[in-house]
Protein backbone atom coordinates (compact mmCIF):
# COMPACT_ATOMS: atom_id res chain seq x y z
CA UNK A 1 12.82 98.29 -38.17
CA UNK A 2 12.39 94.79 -39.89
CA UNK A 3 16.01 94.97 -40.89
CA UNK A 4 17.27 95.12 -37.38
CA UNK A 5 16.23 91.56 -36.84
CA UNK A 6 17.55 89.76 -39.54
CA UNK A 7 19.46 87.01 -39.29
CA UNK A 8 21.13 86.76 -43.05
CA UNK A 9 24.29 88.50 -43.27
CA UNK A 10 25.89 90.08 -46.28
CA UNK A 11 29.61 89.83 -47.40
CA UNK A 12 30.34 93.24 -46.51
CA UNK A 13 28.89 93.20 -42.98
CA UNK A 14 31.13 90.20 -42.31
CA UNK A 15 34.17 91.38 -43.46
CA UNK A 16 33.70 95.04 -42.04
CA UNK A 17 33.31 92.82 -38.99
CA UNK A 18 36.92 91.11 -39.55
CA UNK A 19 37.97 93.95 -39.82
CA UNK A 20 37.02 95.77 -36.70
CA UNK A 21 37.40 92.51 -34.48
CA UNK A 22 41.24 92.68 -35.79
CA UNK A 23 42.02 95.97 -35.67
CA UNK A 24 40.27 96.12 -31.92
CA UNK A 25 41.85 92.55 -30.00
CA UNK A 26 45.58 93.95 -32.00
CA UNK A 27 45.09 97.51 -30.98
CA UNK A 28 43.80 96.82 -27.63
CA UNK A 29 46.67 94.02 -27.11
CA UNK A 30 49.15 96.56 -28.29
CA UNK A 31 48.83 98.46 -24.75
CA UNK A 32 49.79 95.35 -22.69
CA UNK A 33 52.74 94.37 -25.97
CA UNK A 34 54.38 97.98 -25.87
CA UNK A 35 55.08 98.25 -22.14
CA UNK A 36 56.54 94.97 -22.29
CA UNK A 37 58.63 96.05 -25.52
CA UNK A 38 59.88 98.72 -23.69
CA UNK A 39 60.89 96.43 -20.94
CA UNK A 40 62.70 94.14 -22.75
CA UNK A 41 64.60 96.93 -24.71
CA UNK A 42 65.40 98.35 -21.47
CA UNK A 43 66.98 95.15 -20.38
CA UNK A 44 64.73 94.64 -17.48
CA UNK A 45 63.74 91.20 -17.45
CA UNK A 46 62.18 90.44 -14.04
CA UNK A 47 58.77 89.00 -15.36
CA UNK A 48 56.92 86.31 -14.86
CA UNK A 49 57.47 82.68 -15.58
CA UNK A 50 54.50 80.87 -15.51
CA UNK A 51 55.72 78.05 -17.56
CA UNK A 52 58.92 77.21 -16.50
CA UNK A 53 60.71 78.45 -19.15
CA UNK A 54 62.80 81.09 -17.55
CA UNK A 55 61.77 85.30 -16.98
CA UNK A 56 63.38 86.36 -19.82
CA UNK A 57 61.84 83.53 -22.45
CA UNK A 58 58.95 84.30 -21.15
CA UNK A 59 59.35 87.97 -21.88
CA UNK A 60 60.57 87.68 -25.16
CA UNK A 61 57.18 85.07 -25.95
CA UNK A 62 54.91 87.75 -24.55
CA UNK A 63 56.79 90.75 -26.62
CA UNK A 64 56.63 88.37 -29.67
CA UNK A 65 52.39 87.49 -29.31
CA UNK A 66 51.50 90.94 -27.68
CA UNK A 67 53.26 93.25 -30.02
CA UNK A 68 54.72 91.88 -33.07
CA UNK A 69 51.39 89.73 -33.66
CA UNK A 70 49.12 92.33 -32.51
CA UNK A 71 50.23 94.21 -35.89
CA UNK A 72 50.06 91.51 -37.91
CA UNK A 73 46.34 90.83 -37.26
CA UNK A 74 45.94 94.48 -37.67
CA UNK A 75 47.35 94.37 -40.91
CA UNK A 76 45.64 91.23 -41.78
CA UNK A 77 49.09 89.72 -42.38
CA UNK A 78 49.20 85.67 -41.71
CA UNK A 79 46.34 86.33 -39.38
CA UNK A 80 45.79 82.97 -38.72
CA UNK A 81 49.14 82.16 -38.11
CA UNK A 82 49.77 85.01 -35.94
CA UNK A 83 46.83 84.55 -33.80
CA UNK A 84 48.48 81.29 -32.60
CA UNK A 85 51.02 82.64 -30.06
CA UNK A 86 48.01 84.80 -28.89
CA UNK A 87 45.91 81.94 -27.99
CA UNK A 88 48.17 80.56 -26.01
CA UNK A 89 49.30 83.48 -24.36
CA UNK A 90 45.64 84.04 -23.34
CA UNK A 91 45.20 80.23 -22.30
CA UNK A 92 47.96 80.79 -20.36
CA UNK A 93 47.04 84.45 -18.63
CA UNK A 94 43.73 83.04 -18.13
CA UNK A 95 43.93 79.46 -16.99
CA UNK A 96 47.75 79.51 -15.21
CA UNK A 97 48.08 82.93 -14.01
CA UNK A 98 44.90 83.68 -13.18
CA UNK A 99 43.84 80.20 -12.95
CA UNK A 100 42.94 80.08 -9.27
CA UNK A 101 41.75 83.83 -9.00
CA UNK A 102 38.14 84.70 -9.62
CA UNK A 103 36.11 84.93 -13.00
CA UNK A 104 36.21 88.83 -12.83
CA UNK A 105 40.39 88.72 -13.13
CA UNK A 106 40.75 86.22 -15.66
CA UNK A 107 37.47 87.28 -18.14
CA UNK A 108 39.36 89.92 -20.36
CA UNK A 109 41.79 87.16 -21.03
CA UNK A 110 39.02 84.96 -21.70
CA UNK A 111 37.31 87.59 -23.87
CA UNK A 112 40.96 87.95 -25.76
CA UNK A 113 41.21 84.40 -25.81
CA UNK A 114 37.31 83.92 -27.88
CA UNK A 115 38.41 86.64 -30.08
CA UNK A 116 41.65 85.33 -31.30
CA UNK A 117 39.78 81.69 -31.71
CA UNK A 118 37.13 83.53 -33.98
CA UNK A 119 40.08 85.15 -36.16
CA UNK A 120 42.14 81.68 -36.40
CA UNK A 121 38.13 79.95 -37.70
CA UNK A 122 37.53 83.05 -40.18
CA UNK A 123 40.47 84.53 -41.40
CA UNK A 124 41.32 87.96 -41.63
CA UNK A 125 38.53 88.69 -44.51
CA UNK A 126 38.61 90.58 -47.17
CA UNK A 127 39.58 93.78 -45.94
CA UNK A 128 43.27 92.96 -45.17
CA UNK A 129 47.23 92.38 -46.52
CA UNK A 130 46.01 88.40 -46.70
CA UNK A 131 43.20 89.09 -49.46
CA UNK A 132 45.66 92.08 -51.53
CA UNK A 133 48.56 89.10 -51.59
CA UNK A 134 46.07 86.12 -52.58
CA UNK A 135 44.74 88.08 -55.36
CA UNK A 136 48.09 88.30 -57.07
């Protein structure tokens, strides 16, 4: 029971905790990336353009974050370069597309948004295509 309480972490806990953190906010993302894949394939571009930078841009940036990067942190692979485009994606789900709705429609972006913060401060750990390349 004592060991439920303590506060020290080991290496493996931590990066068995990469792990899962990366291969849950990628997979999850993955379901809101693939629909819009599929969209953009189809060559239906109506979407949203909550920038200003045109419907189809904006499609392409959220195919490019919400599917292509969503596998990379999965992988591990330039995790904390592919986390980027997620960030702001979420900043910009959360704060400009949902900005003016309540807490309860904007917190899974927020909870994305903490997630993808956490992987761009630790890394992908370990347990991921990073570590295998910088060992060689």
């Amino acid at each position: 029971m004592k060991s439920l309480f303590r506060t020290k972490l080991n290496n493996t806990s931590v990066h068995f905790s990469l792990l899962l953190l990366r291969l849950a906010a990628g997979g999850f993302m993955l379901t809101h990336g693939f629909p819009k894949l599929q969209r953009l394939l189809a060559g239906e571009m109506q979407f949203g353009d909550p920038l200003g930078l045109g419907a189809e841009v904006s499609l392409v940036l959220a195919v490019f974050a919400e599917f292509f990067c969503s596998i990379l942190i999965m992988l591990g692979l330039g995790t904390r370069l592919a986390v980027i485009p997620l960030i702001v994606t979420m900043a910009v789900a959360a704060f400009i597309v949902h900005g003016a709705d309540p807490f309860g429609r904007k917190e899974m972006a927020l909870f994305y948004l903490v997630s993808y913060i956490v992987l761009l401060l630790s890394g992908s750990g370990k347990i991921s295509v990073d570590r295998f390349i910088s060992r060689k």
